[in-house]
C-alpha atoms as a PDB file:
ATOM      1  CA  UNK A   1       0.000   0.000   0.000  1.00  0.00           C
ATOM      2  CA  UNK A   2       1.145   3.601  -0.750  1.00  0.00           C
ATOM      3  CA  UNK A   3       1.124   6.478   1.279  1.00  0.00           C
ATOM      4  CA  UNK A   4      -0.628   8.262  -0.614  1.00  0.00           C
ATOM      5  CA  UNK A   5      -3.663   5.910  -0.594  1.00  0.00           C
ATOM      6  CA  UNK A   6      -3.290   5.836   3.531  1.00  0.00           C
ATOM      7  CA  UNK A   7      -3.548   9.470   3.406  1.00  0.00           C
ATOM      8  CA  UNK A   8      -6.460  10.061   1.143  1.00  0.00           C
ATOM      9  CA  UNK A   9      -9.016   8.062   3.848  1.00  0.00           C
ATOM     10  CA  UNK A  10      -6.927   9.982   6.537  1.00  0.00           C
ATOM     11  CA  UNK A  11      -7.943  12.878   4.656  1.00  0.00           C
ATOM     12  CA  UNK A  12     -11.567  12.373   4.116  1.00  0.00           C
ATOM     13  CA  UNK A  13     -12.049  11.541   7.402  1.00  0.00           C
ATOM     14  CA  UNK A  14     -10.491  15.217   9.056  1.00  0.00           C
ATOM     15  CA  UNK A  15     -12.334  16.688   6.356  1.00  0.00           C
ATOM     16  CA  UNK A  16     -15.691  14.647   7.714  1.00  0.00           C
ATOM     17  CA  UNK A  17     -15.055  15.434  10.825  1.00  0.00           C
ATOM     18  CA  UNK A  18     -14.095  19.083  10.274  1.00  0.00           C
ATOM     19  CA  UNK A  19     -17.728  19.900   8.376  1.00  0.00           C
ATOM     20  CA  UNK A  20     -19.413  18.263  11.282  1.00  0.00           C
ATOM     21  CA  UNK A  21     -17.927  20.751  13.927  1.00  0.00           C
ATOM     22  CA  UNK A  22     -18.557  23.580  12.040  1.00  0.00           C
ATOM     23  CA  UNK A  23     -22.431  22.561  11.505  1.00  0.00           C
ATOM     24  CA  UNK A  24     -22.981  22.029  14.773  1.00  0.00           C
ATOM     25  CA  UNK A  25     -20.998  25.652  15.846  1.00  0.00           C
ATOM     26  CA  UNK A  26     -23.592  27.326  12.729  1.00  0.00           C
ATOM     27  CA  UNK A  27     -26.703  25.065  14.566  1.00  0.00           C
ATOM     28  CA  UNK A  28     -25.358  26.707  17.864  1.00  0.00           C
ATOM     29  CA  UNK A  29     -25.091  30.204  16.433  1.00  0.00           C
ATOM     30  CA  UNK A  30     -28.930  29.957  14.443  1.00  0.00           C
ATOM     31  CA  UNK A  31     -30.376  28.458  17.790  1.00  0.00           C
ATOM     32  CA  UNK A  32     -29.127  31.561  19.951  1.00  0.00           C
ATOM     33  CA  UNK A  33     -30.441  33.795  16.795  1.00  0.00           C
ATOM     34  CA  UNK A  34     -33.874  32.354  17.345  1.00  0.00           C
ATOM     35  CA  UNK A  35     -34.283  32.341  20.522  1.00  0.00           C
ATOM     36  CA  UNK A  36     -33.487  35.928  20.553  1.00  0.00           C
ATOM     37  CA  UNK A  37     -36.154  36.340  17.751  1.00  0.00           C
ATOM     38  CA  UNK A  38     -38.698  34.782  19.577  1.00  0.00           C
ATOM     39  CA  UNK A  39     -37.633  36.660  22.806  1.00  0.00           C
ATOM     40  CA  UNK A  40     -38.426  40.066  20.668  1.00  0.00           C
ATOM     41  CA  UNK A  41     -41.643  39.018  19.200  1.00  0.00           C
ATOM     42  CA  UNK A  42     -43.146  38.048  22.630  1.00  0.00           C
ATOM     43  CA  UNK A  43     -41.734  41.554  24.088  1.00  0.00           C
ATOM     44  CA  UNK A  44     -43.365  43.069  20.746  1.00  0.00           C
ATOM     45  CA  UNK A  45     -46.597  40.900  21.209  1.00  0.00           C
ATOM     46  CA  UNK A  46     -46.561  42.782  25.258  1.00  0.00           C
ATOM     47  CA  UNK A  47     -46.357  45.659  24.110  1.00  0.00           C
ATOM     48  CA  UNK A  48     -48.757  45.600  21.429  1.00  0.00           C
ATOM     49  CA  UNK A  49     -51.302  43.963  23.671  1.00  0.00           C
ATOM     50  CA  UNK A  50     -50.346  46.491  26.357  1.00  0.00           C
ATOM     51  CA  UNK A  51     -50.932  49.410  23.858  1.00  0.00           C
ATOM     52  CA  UNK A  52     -54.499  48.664  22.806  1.00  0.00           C
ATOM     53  CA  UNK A  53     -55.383  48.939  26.638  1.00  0.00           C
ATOM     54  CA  UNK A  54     -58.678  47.432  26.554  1.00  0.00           C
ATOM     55  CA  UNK A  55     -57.442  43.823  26.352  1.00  0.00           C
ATOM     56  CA  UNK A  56     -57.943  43.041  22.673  1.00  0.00           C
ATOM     57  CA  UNK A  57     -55.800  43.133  20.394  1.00  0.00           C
ATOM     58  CA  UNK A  58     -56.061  43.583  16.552  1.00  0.00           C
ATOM     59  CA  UNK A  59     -56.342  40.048  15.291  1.00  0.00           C
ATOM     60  CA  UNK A  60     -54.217  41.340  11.841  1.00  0.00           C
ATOM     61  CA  UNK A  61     -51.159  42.907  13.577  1.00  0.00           C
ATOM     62  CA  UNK A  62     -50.737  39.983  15.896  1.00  0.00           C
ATOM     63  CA  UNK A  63     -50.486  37.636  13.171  1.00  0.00           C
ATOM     64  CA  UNK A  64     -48.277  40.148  11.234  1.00  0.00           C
ATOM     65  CA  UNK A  65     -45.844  39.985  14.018  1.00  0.00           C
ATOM     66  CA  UNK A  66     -45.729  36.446  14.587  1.00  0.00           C
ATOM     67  CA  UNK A  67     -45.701  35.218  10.947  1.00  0.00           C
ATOM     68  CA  UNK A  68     -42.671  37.903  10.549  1.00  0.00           C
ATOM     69  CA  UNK A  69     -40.718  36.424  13.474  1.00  0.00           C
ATOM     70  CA  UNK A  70     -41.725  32.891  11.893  1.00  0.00           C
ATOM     71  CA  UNK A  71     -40.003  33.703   8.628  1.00  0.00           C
ATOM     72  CA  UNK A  72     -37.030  35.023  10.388  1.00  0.00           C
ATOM     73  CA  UNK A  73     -36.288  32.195  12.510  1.00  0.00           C
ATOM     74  CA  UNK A  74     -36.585  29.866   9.470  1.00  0.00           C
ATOM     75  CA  UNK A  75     -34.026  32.006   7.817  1.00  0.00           C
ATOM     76  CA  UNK A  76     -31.481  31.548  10.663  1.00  0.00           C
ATOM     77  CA  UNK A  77     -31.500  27.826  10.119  1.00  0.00           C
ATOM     78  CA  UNK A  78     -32.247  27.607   6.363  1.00  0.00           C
ATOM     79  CA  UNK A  79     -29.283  30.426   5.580  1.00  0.00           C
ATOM     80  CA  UNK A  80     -26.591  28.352   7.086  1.00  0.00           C
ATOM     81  CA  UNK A  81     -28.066  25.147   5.977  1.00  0.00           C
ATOM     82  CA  UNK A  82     -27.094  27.045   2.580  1.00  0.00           C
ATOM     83  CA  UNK A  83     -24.460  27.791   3.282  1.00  0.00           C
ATOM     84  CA  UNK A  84     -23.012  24.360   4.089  1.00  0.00           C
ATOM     85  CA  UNK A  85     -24.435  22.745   1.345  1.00  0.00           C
ATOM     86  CA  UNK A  86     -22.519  25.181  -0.710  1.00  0.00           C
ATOM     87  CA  UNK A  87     -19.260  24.616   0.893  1.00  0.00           C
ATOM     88  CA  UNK A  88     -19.510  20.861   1.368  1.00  0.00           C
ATOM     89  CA  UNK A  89     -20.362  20.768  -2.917  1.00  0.00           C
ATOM     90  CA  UNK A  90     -16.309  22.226  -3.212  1.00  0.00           C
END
């Protein structure tokens, strides 16, 4: 056997094992993005409800603010899932 055909598994394998770690630190990073999305829209949704005084709450801007956060927590996750299928295709 030749070294070079030791090193090519050796090789696949660190290169395995180096796209794992950095899609689990980019699933780490788009978790703590989300969360912090979701922690604005219920301080938005508070304050909204808070505003209207009387207890209830246009129907429209509710949803408005929710399906906005709902699009931009998706995009946390789905831009870096992008983003590694982009680099692991080189």
């Amino acid at each position: 056997m030749t070294q070079s055909t030791q090193l090519e598994p050796q090789s696949k394998v660190r290169r395995a094992v180096s796209d794992i770690v950095i899609a689990e630190m980019m699933l780490v990073q788009a978790t703590i993005e989300s969360a912090s999305l979701i922690g604005e829209c219920i301080s938005e949704l508070g304050t909204h409800l808070d505003l209207r005084g009387d207890g209830v709450a246009a129907a429209k801007p509710i949803r408005n603010i929710v399906m906005r956060t709902r699009d931009d927590v998706v995009d946390s996750y789905a831009s870096r899932f992008n983003y590694l299928r982009r680099s692991s295709l080189r």
